[in-house]
PDB file of N, CA and C in Angstrom:
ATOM      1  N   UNK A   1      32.561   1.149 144.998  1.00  0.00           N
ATOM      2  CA  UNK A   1      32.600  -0.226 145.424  1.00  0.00           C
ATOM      3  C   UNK A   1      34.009  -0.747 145.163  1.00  0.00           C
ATOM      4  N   UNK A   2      34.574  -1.440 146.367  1.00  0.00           N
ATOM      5  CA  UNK A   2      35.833  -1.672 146.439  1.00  0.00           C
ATOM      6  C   UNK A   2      35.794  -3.246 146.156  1.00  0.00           C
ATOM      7  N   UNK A   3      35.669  -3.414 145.140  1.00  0.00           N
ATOM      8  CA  UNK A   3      35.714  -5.263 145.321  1.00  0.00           C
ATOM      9  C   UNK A   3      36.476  -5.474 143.676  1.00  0.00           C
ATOM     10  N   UNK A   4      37.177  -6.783 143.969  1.00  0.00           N
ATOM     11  CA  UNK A   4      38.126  -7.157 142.557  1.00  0.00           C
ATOM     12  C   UNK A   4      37.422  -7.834 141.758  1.00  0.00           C
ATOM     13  N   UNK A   5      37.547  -7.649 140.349  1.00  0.00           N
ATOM     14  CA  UNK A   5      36.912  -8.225 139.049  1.00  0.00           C
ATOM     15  C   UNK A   5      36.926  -9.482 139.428  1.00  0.00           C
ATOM     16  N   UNK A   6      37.401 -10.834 139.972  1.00  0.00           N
ATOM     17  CA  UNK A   6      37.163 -11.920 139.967  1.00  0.00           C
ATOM     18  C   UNK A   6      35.974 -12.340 141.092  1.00  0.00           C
ATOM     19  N   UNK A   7      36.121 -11.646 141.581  1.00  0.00           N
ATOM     20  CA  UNK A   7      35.116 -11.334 142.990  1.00  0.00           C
ATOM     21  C   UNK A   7      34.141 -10.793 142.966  1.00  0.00           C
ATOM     22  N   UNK A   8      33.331  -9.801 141.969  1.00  0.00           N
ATOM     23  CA  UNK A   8      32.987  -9.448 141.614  1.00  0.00           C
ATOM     24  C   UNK A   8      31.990 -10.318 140.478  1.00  0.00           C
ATOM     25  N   UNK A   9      32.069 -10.598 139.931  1.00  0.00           N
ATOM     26  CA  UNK A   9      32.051 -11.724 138.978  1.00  0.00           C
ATOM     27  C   UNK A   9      31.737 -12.916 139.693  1.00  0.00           C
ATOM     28  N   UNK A  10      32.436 -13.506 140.783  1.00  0.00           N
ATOM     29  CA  UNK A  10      31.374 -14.639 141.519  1.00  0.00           C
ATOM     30  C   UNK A  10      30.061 -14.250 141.862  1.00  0.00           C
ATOM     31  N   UNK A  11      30.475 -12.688 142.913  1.00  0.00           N
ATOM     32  CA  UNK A  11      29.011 -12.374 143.324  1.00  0.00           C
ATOM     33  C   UNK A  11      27.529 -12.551 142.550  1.00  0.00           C
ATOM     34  N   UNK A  12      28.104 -11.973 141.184  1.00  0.00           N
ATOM     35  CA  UNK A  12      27.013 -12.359 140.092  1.00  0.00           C
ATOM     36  C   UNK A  12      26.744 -12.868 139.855  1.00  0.00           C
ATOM     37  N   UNK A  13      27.008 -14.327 139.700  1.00  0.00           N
ATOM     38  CA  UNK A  13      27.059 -15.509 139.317  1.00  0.00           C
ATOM     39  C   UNK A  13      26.425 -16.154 140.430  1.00  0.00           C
ATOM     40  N   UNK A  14      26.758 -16.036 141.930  1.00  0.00           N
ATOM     41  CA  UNK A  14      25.892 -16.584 142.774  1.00  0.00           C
ATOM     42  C   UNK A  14      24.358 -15.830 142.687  1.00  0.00           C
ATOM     43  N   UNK A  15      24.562 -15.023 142.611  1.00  0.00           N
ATOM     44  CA  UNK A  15      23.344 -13.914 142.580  1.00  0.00           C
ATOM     45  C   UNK A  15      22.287 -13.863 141.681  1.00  0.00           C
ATOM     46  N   UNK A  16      22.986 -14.358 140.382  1.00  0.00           N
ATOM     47  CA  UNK A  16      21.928 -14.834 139.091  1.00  0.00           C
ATOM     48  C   UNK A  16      21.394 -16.398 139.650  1.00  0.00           C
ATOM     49  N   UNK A  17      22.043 -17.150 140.402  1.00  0.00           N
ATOM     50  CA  UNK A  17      21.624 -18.440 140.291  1.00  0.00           C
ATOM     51  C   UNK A  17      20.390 -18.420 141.651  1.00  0.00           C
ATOM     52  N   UNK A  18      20.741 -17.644 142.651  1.00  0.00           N
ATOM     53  CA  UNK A  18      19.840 -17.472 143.503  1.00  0.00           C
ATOM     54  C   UNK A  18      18.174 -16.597 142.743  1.00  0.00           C
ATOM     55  N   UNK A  19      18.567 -15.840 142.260  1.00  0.00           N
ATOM     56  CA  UNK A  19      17.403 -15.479 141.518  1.00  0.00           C
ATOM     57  C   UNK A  19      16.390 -16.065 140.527  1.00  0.00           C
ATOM     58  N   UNK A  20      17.211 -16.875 139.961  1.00  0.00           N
ATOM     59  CA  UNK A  20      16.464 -18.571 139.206  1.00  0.00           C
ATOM     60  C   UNK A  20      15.551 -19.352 140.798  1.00  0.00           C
ATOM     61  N   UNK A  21      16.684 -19.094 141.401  1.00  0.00           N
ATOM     62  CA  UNK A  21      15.454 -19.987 142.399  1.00  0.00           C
ATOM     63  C   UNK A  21      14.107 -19.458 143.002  1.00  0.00           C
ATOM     64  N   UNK A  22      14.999 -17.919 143.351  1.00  0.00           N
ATOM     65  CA  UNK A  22      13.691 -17.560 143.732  1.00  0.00           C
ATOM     66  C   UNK A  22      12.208 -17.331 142.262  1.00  0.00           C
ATOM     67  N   UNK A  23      12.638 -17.299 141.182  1.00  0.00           N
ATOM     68  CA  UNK A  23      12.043 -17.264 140.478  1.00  0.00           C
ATOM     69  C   UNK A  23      10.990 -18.375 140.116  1.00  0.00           C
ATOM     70  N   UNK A  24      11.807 -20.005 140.645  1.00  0.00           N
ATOM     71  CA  UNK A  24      10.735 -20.643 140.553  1.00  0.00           C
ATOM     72  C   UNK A  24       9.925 -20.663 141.904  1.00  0.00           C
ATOM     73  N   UNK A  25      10.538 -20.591 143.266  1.00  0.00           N
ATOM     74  CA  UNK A  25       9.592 -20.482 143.911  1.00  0.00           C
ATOM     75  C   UNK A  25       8.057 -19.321 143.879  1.00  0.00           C
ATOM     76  N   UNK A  26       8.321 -18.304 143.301  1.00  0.00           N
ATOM     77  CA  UNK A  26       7.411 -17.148 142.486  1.00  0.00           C
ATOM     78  C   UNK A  26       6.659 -17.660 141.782  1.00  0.00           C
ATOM     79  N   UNK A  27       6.761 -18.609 140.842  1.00  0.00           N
ATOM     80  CA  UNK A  27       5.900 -18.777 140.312  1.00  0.00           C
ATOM     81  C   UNK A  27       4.977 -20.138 140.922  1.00  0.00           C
ATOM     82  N   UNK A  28       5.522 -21.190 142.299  1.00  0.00           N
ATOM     83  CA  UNK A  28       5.134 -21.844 142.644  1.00  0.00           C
ATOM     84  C   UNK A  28       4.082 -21.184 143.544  1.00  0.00           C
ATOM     85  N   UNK A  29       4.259 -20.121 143.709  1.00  0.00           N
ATOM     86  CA  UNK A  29       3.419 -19.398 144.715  1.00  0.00           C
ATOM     87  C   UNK A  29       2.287 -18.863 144.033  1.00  0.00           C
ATOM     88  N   UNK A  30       2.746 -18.139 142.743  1.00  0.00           N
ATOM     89  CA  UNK A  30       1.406 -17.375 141.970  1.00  0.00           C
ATOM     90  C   UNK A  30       0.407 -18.688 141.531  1.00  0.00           C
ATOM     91  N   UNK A  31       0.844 -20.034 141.450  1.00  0.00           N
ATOM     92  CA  UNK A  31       0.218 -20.644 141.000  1.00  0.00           C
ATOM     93  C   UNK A  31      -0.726 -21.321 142.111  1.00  0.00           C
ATOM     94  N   UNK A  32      -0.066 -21.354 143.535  1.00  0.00           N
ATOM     95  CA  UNK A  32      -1.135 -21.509 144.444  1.00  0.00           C
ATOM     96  C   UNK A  32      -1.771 -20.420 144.817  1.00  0.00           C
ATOM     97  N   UNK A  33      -1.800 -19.156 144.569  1.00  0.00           N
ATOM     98  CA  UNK A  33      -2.571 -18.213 144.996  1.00  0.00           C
ATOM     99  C   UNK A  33      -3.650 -18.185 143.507  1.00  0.00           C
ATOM    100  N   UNK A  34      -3.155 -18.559 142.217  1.00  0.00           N
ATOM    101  CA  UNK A  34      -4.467 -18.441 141.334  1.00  0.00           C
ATOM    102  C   UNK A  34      -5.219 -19.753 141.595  1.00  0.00           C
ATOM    103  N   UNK A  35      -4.545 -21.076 141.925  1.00  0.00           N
ATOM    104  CA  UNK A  35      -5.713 -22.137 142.259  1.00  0.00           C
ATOM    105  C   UNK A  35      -6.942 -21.798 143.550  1.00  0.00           C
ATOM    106  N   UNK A  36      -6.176 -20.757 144.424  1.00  0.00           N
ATOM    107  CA  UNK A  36      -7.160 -20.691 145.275  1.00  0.00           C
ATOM    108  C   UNK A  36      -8.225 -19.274 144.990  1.00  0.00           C
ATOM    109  N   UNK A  37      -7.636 -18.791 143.861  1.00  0.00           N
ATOM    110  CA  UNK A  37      -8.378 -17.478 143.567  1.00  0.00           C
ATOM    111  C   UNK A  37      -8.370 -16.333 144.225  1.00  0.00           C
ATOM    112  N   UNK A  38      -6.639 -16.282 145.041  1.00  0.00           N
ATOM    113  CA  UNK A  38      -6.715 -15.347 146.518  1.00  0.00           C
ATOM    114  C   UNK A  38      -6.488 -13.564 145.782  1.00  0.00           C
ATOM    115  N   UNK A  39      -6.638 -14.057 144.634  1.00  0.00           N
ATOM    116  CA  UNK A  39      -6.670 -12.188 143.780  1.00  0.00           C
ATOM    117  C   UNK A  39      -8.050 -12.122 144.011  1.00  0.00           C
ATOM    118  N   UNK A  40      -8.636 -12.345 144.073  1.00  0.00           N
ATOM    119  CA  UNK A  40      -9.989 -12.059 144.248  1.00  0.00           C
ATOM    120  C   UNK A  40     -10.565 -11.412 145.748  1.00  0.00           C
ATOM    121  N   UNK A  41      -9.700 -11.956 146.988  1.00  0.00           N
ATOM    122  CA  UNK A  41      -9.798 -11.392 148.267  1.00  0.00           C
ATOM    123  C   UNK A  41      -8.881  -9.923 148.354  1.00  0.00           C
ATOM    124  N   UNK A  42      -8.641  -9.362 147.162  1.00  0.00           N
ATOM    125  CA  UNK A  42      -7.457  -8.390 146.987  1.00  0.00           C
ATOM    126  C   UNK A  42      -8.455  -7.518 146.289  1.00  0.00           C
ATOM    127  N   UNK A  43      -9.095  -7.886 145.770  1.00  0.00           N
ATOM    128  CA  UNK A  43     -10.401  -7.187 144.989  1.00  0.00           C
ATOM    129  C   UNK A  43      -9.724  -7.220 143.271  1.00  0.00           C
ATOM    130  N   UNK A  44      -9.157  -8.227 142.860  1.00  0.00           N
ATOM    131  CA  UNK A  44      -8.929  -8.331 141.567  1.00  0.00           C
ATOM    132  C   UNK A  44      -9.601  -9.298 140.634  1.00  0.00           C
ATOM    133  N   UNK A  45     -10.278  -8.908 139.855  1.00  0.00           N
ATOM    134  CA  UNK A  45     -10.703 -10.033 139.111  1.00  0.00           C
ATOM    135  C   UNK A  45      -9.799 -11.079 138.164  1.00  0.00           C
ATOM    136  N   UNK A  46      -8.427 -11.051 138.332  1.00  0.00           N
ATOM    137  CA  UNK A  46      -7.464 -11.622 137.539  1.00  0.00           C
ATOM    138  C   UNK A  46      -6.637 -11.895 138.437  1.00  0.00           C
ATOM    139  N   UNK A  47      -5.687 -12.769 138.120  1.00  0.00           N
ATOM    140  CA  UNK A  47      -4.515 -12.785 138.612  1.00  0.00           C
ATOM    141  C   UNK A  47      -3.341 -11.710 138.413  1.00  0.00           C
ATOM    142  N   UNK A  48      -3.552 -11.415 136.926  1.00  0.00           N
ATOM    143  CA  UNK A  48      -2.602 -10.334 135.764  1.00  0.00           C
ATOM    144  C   UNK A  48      -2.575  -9.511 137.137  1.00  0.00           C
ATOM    145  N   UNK A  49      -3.759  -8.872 137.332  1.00  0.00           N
ATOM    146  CA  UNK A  49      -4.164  -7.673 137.967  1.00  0.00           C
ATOM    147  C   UNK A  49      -3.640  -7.381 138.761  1.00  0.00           C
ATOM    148  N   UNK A  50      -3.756  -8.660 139.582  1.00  0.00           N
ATOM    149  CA  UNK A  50      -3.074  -8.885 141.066  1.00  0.00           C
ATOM    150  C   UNK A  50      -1.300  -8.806 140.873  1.00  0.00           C
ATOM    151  N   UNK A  51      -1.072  -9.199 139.816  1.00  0.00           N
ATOM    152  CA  UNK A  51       0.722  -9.091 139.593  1.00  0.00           C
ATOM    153  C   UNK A  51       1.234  -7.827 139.262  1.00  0.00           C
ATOM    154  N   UNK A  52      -0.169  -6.868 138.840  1.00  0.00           N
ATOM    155  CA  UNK A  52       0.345  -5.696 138.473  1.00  0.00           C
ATOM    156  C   UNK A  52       0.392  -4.832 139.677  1.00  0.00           C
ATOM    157  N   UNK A  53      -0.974  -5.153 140.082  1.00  0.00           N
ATOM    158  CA  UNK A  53      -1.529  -3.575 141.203  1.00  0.00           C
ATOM    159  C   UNK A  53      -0.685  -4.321 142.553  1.00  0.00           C
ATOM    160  N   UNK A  54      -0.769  -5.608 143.070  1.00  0.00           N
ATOM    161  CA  UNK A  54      -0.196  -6.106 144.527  1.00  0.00           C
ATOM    162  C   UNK A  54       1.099  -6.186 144.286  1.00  0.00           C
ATOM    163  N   UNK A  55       1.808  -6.773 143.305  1.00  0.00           N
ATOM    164  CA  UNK A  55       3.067  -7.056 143.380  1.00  0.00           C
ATOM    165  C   UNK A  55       4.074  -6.408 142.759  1.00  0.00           C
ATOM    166  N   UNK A  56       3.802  -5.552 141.692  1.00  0.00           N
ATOM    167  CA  UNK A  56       4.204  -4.314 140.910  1.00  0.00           C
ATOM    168  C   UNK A  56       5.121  -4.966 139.967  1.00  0.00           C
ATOM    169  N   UNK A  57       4.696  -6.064 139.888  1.00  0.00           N
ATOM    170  CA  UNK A  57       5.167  -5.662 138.395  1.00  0.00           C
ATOM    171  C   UNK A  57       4.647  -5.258 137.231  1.00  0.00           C
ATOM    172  N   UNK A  58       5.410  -5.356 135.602  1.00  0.00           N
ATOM    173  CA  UNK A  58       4.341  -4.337 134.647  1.00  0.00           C
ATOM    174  C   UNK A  58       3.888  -5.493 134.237  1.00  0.00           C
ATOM    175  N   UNK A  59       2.883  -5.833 133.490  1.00  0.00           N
ATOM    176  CA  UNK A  59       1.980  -5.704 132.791  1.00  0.00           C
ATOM    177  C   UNK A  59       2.679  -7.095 132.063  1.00  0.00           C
ATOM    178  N   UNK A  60       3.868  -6.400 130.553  1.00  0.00           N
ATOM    179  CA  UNK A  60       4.225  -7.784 130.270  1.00  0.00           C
ATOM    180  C   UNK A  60       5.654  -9.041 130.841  1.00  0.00           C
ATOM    181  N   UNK A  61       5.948  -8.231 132.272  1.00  0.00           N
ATOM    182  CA  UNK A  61       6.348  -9.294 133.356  1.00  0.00           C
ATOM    183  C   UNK A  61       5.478 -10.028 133.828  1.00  0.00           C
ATOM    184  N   UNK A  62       4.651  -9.536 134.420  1.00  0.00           N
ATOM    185  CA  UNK A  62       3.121 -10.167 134.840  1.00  0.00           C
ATOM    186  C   UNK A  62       2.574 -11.297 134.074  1.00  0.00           C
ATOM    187  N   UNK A  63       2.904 -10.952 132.784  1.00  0.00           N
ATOM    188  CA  UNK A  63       2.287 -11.604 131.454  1.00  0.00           C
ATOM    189  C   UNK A  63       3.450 -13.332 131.702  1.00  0.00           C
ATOM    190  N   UNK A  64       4.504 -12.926 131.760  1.00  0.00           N
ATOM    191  CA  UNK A  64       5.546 -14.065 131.324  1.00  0.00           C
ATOM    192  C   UNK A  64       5.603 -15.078 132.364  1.00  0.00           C
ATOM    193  N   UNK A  65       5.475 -14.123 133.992  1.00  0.00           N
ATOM    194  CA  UNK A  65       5.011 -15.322 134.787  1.00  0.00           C
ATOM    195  C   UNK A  65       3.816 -16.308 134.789  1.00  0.00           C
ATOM    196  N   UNK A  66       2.868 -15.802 134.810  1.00  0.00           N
ATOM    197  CA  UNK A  66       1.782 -16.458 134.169  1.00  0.00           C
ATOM    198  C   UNK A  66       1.871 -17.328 133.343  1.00  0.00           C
ATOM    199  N   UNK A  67       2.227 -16.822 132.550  1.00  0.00           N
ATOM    200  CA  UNK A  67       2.307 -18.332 130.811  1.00  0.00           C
ATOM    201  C   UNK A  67       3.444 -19.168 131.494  1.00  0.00           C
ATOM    202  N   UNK A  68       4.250 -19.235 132.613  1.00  0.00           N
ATOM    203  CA  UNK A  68       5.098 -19.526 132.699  1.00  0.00           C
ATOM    204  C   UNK A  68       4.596 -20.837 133.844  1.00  0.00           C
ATOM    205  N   UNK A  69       4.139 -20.555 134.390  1.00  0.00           N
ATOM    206  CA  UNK A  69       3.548 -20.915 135.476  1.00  0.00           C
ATOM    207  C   UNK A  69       2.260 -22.180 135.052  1.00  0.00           C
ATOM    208  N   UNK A  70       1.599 -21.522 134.292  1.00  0.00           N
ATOM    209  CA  UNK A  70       0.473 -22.377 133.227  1.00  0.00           C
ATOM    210  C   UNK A  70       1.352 -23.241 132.507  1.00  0.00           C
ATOM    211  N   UNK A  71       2.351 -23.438 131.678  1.00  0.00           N
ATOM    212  CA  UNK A  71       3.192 -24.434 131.123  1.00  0.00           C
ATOM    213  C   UNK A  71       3.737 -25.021 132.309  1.00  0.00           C
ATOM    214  N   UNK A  72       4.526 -24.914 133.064  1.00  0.00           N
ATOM    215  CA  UNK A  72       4.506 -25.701 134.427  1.00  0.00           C
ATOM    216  C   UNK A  72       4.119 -26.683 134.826  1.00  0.00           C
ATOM    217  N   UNK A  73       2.369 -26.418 134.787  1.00  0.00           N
ATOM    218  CA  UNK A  73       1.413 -26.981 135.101  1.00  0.00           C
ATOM    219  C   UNK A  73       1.624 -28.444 134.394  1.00  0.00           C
ATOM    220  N   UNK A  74       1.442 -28.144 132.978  1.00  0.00           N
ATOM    221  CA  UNK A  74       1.454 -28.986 132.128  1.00  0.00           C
ATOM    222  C   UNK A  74       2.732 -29.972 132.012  1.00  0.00           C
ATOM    223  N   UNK A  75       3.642 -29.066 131.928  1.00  0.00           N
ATOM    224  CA  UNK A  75       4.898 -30.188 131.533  1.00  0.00           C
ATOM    225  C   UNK A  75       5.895 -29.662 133.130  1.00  0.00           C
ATOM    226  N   UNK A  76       6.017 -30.230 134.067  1.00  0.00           N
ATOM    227  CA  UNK A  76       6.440 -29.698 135.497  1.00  0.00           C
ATOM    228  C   UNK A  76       8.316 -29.837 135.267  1.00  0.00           C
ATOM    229  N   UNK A  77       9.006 -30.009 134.205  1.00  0.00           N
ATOM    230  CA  UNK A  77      10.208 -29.858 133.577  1.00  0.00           C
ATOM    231  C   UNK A  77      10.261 -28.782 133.872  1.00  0.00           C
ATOM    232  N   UNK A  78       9.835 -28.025 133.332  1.00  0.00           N
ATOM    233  CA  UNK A  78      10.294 -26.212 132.894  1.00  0.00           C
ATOM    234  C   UNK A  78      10.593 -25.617 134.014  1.00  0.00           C
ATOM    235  N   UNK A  79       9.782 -25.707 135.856  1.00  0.00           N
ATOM    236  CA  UNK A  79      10.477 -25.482 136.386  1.00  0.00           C
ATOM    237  C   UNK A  79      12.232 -25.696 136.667  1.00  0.00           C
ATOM    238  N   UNK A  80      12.327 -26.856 136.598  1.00  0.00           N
ATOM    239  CA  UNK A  80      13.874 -27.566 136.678  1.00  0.00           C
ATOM    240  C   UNK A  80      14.721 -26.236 135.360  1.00  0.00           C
ATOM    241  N   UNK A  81      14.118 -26.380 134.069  1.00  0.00           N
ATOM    242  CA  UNK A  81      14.402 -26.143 133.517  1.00  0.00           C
ATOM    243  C   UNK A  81      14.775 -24.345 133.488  1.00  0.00           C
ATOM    244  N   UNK A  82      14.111 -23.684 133.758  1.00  0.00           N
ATOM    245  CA  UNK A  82      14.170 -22.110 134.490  1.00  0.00           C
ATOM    246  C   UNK A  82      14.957 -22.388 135.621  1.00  0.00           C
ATOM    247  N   UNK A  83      15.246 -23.681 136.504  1.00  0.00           N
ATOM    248  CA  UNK A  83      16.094 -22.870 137.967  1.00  0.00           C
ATOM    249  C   UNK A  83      17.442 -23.071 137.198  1.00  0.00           C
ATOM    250  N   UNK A  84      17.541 -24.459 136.531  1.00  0.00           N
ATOM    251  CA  UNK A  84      18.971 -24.818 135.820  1.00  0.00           C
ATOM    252  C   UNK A  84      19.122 -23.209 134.526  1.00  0.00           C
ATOM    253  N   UNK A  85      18.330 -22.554 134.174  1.00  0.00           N
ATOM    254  CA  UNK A  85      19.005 -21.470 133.329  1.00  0.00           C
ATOM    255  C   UNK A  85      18.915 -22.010 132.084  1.00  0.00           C
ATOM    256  N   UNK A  86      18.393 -23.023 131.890  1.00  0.00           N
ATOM    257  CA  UNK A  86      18.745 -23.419 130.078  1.00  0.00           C
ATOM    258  C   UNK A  86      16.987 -23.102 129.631  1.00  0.00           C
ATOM    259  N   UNK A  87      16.143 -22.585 130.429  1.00  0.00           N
ATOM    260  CA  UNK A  87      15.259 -21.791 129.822  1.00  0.00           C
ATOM    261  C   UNK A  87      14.551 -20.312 130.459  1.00  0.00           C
ATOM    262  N   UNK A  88      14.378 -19.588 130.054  1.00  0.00           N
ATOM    263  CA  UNK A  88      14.040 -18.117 130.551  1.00  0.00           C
ATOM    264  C   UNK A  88      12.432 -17.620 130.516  1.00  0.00           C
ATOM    265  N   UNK A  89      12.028 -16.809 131.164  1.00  0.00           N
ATOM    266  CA  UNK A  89      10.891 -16.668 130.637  1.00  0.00           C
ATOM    267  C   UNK A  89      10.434 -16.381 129.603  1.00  0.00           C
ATOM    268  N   UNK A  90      11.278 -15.667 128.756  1.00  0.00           N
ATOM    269  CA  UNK A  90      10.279 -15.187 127.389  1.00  0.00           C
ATOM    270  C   UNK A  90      10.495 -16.503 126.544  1.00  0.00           C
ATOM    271  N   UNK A  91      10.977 -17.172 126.381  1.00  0.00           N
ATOM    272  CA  UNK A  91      11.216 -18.800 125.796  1.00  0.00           C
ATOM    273  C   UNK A  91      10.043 -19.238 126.903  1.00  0.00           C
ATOM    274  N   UNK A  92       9.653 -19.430 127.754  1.00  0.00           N
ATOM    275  CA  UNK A  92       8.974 -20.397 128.117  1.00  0.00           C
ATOM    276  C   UNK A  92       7.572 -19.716 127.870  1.00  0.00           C
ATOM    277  N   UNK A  93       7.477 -18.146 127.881  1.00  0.00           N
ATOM    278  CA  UNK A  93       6.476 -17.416 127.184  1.00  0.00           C
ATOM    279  C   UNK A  93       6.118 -17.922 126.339  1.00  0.00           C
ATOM    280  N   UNK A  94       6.222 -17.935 125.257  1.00  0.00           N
ATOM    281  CA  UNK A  94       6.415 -17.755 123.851  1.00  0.00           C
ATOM    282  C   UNK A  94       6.268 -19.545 123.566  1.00  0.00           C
ATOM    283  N   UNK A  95       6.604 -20.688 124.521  1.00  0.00           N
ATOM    284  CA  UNK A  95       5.930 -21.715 124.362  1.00  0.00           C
ATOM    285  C   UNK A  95       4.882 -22.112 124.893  1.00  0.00           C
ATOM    286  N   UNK A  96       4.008 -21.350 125.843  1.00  0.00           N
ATOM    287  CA  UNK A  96       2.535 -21.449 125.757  1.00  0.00           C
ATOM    288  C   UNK A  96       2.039 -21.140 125.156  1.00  0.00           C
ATOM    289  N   UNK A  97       2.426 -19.933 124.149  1.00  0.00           N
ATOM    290  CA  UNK A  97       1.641 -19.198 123.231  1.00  0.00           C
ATOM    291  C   UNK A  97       1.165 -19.709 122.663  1.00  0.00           C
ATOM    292  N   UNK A  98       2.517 -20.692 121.745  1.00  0.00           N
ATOM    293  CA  UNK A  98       2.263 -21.621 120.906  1.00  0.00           C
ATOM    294  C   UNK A  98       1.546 -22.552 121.285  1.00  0.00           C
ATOM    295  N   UNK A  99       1.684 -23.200 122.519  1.00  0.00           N
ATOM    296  CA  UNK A  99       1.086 -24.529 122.883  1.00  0.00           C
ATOM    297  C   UNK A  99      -0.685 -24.186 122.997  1.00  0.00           C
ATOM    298  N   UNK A 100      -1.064 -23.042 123.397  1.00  0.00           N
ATOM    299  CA  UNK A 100      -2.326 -22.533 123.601  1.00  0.00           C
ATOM    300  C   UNK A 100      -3.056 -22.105 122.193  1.00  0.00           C
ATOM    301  N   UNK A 101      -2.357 -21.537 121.155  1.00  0.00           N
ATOM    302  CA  UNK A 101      -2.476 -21.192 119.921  1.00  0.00           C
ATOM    303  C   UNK A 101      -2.570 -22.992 119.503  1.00  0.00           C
ATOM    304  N   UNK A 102      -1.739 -23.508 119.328  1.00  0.00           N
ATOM    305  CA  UNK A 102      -2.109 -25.135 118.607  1.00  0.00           C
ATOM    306  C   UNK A 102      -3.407 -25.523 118.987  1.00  0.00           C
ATOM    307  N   UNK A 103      -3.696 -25.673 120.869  1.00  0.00           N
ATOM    308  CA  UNK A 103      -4.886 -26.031 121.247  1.00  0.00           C
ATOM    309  C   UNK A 103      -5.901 -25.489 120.753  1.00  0.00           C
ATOM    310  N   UNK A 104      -6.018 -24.366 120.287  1.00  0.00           N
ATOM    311  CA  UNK A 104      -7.144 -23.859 120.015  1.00  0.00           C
ATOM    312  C   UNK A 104      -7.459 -23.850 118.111  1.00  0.00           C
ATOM    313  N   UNK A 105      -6.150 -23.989 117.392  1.00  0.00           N
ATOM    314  CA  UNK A 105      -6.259 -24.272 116.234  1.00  0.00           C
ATOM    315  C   UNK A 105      -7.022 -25.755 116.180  1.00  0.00           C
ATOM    316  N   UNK A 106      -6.328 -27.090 116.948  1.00  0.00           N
ATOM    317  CA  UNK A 106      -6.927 -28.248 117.239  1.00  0.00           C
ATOM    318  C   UNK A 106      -8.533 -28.177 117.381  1.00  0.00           C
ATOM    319  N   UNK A 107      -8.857 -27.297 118.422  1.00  0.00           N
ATOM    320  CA  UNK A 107      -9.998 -27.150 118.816  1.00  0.00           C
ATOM    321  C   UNK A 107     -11.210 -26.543 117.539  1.00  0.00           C
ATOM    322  N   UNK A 108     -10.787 -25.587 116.687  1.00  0.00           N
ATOM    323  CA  UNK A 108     -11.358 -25.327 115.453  1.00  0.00           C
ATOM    324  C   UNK A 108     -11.311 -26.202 114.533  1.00  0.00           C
ATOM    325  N   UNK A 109     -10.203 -26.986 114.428  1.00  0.00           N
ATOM    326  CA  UNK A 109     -10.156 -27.473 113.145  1.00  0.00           C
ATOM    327  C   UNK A 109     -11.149 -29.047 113.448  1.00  0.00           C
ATOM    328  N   UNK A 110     -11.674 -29.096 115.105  1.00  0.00           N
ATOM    329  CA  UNK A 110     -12.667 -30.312 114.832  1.00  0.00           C
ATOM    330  C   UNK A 110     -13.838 -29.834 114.904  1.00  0.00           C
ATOM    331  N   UNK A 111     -14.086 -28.392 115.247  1.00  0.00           N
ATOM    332  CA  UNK A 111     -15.705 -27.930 115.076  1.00  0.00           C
ATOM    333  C   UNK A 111     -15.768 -28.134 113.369  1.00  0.00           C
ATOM    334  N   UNK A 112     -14.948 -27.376 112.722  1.00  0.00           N
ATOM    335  CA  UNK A 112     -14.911 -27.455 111.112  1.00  0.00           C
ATOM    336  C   UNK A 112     -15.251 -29.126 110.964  1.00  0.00           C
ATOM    337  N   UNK A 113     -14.755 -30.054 111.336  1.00  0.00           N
ATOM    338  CA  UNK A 113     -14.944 -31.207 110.941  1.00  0.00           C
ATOM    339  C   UNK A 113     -16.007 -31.736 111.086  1.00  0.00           C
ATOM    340  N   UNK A 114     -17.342 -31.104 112.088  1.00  0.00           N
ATOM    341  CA  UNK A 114     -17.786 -31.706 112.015  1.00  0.00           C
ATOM    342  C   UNK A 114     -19.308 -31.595 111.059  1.00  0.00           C
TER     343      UNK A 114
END
């Protein structure tokens, strides 16, 4: 490849930023194909499934869109926030975890209460 380090170096740079986008449109999509349940016309009982066996990715890519996509939902920032680059998936992973882990600590700690 005949191309100069400064040039070179844009390409990437345009190329990472285009991939943020398409990344949120990806997940704008997995999230209308799990509201409509269209893994299921694929013969998957999951969505996971469907990200693994239809769309190939592995398993814990599959995993990060998802949680990624589900926080979304909730706080609709994070897209902005994934196309602008100041958050990634395993950060936005890793804050559903938590956010789903709290809910469900919440959720025990009022059965205990009562």
């Amino acid at each position: 490849m005949k191309i100069s380090t400064h040039d070179l170096h844009q390409k990437i740079l345009k190329l990472v930023s285009a991939e943020k986008k398409i990344l949120v449109a990806i997940l704008s999509h997995l999230e209308e194909i799990n509201r409509r349940k269209l893994f299921l016309e694929f013969g998957h009982d999951s969505l996971l499934k469907y990200c693994v066996k239809e769309l190939g990715y592995s398993e814990s890519a599959a995993f990060r869109r998802i949680k990624a996509l589900r926080l979304s939902q909730v706080v609709p920032e994070v897209a902005q926030a994934i196309e602008e680059g100041s958050l990634n998936l395993s950060q936005v992973a890793t804050a559903q975890s938590l956010f789903e882990q709290k809910s469900q600590d919440d959720c025990n700690q009022g059965y205990k209460e009562r």
